[in-house]
Structure formats: C-alpha cells, structure tokens
Protein backbone atom coordinates (compact mmCIF):
# COMPACT_ATOMS: atom_id res chain seq x y z
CA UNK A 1 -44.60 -9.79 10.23
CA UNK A 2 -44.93 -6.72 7.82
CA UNK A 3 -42.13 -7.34 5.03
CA UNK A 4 -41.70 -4.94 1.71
CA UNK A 5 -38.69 -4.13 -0.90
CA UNK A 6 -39.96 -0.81 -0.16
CA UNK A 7 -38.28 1.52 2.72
CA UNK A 8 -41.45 2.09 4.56
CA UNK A 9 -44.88 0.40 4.93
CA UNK A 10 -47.79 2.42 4.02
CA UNK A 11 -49.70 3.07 7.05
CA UNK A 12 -47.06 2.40 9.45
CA UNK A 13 -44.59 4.10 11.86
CA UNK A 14 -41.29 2.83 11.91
CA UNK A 15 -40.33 2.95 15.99
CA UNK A 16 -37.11 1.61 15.53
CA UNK A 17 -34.26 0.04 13.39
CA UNK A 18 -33.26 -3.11 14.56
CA UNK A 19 -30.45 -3.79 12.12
CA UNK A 20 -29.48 -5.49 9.04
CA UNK A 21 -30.94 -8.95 8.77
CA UNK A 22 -30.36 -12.13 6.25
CA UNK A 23 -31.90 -15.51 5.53
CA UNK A 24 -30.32 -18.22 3.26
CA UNK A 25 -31.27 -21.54 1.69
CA UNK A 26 -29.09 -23.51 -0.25
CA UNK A 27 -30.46 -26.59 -1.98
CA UNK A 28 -29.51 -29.24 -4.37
CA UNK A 29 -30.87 -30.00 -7.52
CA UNK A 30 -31.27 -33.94 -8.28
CA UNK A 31 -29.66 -35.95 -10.94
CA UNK A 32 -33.40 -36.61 -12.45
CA UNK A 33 -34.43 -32.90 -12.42
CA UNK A 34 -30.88 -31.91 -13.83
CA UNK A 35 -31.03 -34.49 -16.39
CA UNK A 36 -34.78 -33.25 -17.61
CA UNK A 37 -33.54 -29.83 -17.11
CA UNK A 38 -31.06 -30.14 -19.96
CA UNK A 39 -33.08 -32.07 -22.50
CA UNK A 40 -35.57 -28.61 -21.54
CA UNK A 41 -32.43 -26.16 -22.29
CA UNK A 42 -31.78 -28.23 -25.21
CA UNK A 43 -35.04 -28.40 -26.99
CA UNK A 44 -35.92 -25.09 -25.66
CA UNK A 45 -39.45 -23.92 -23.13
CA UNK A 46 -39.43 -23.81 -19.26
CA UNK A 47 -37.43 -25.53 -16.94
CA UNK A 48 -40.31 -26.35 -14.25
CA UNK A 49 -38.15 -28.46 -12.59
CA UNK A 50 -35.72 -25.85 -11.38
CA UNK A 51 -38.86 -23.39 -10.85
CA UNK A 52 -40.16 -25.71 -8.42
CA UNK A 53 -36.85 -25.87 -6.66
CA UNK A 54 -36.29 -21.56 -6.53
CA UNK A 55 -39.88 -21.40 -5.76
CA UNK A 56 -39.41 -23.34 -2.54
CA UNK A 57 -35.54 -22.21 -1.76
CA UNK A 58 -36.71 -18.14 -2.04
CA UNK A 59 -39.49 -18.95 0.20
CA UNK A 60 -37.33 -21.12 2.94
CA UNK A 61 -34.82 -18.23 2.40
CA UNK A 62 -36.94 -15.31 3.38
CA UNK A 63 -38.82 -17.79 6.26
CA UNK A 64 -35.55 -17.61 7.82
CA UNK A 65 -34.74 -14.33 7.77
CA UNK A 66 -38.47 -13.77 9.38
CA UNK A 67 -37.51 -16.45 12.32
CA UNK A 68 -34.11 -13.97 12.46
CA UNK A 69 -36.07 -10.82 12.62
CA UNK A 70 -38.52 -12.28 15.04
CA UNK A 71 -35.72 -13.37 17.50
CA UNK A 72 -34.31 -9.54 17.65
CA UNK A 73 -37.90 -8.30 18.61
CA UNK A 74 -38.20 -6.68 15.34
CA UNK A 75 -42.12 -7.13 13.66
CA UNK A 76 -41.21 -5.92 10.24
CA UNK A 77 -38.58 -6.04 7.63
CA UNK A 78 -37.88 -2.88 5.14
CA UNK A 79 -35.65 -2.57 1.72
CA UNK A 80 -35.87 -6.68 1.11
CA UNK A 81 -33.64 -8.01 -1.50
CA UNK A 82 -33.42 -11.35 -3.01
CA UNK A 83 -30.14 -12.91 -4.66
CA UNK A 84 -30.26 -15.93 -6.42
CA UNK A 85 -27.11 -17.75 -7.82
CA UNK A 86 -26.21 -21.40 -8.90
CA UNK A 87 -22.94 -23.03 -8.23
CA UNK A 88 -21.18 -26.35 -8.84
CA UNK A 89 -19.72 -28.09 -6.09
CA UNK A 90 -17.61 -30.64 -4.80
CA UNK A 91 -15.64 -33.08 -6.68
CA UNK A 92 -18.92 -34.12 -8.50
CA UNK A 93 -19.54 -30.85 -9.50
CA UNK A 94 -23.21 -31.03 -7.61
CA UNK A 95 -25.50 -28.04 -9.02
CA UNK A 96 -26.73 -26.22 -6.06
CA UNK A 97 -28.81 -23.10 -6.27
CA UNK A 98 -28.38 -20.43 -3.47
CA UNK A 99 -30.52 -18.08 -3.06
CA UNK A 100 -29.79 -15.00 0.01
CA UNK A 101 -32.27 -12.72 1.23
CA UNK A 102 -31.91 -9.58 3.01
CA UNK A 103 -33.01 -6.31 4.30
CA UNK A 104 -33.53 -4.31 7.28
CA UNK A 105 -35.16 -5.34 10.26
CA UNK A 106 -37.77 -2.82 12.27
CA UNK A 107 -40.19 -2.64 14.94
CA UNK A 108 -43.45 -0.84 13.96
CA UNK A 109 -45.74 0.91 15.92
CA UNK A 110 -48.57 -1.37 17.00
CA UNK A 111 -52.19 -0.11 15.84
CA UNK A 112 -54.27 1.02 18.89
C-alpha cells in the first residue's frame, strides 16, 4: 500500500477515489510510566515513556486505516493526516492518548 501526506504519488496514476478513510488507536498510559513521566516534566528532558507509547499508538492508528483502505479495494492512501490528543477519563481520571489518522483512499494504476 502506497501512503503519502502528499495529494499524489510521484510516479503514479490515480484510477480512482475510493473515499475518505480513518484509523484510530486509543491507548492508556500506566500508573508507572505516568508517575516517571512527571518526575521527567518536573526536572525537565524527554518523556521516553510517553514516546514509546505515541510511537506505537500512531503506528497501530495508521495500520488500521491501511486494513480499512484495503477492505474498499483501494491500494493507496493520499492527503494523510495525523491527530494526536490526550484526555483524562473516567472517574479516575485515566490519561489516555488518542491519536486519529486520516486521508483519502485510492486505487492506483498497477505498473505493467
């Protein structure tokens, strides 16, 4: 699967637009890497720990909008965009980082 944040792919014909097309992934992030997380914001440097988690969330995210893509016949995705957003929830106040993909799903012409 061809994907870009671009509205084309160099080299390729676009055949046909298949339609607007999202993935999400919504994950928690553990008391332990919270906690470590904080002592990080407090005494200032990187916070790894929540890296680690948007690495993996932004890649589940745009996985799933390929398996969504793939299921409309589509072969490539154009104009990808990536949101990424944290938000408490439930009565414990949970952190849980969301991260939404999207863009526009096409089928390319296949090389000869």
């Amino acid at each position: 699967m061809f994907i870009s944040t671009t509205d084309a792919i160099n080299n390729k014909v676009i055949k046909e637009y298949r339609g607007v097309i999202f993935g999400e992934a919504i994950v928690g992030i553990d008391f332990i890497k919270d906690f470590t997380a904080g002592i990080t914001n407090f005494i200032g440097g990187r916070a790894e720990e929540y890296e680690e988690e948007l690495v993996n969330a932004r890649a589940d995210a745009i996985s799933e909008m390929m398996k969504r893509a793939s299921k409309i016949g589509a072969n490539g995705i154009i104009g990808v965009k990536v949101d990424v957003e944290s938000a408490s929830v439930g009565q414990s106040n949970a952190l849980m980082l969301i991260v939404s993909v999207s863009g526009t799903a096409v089928v390319l012409e296949q090389e000869v």
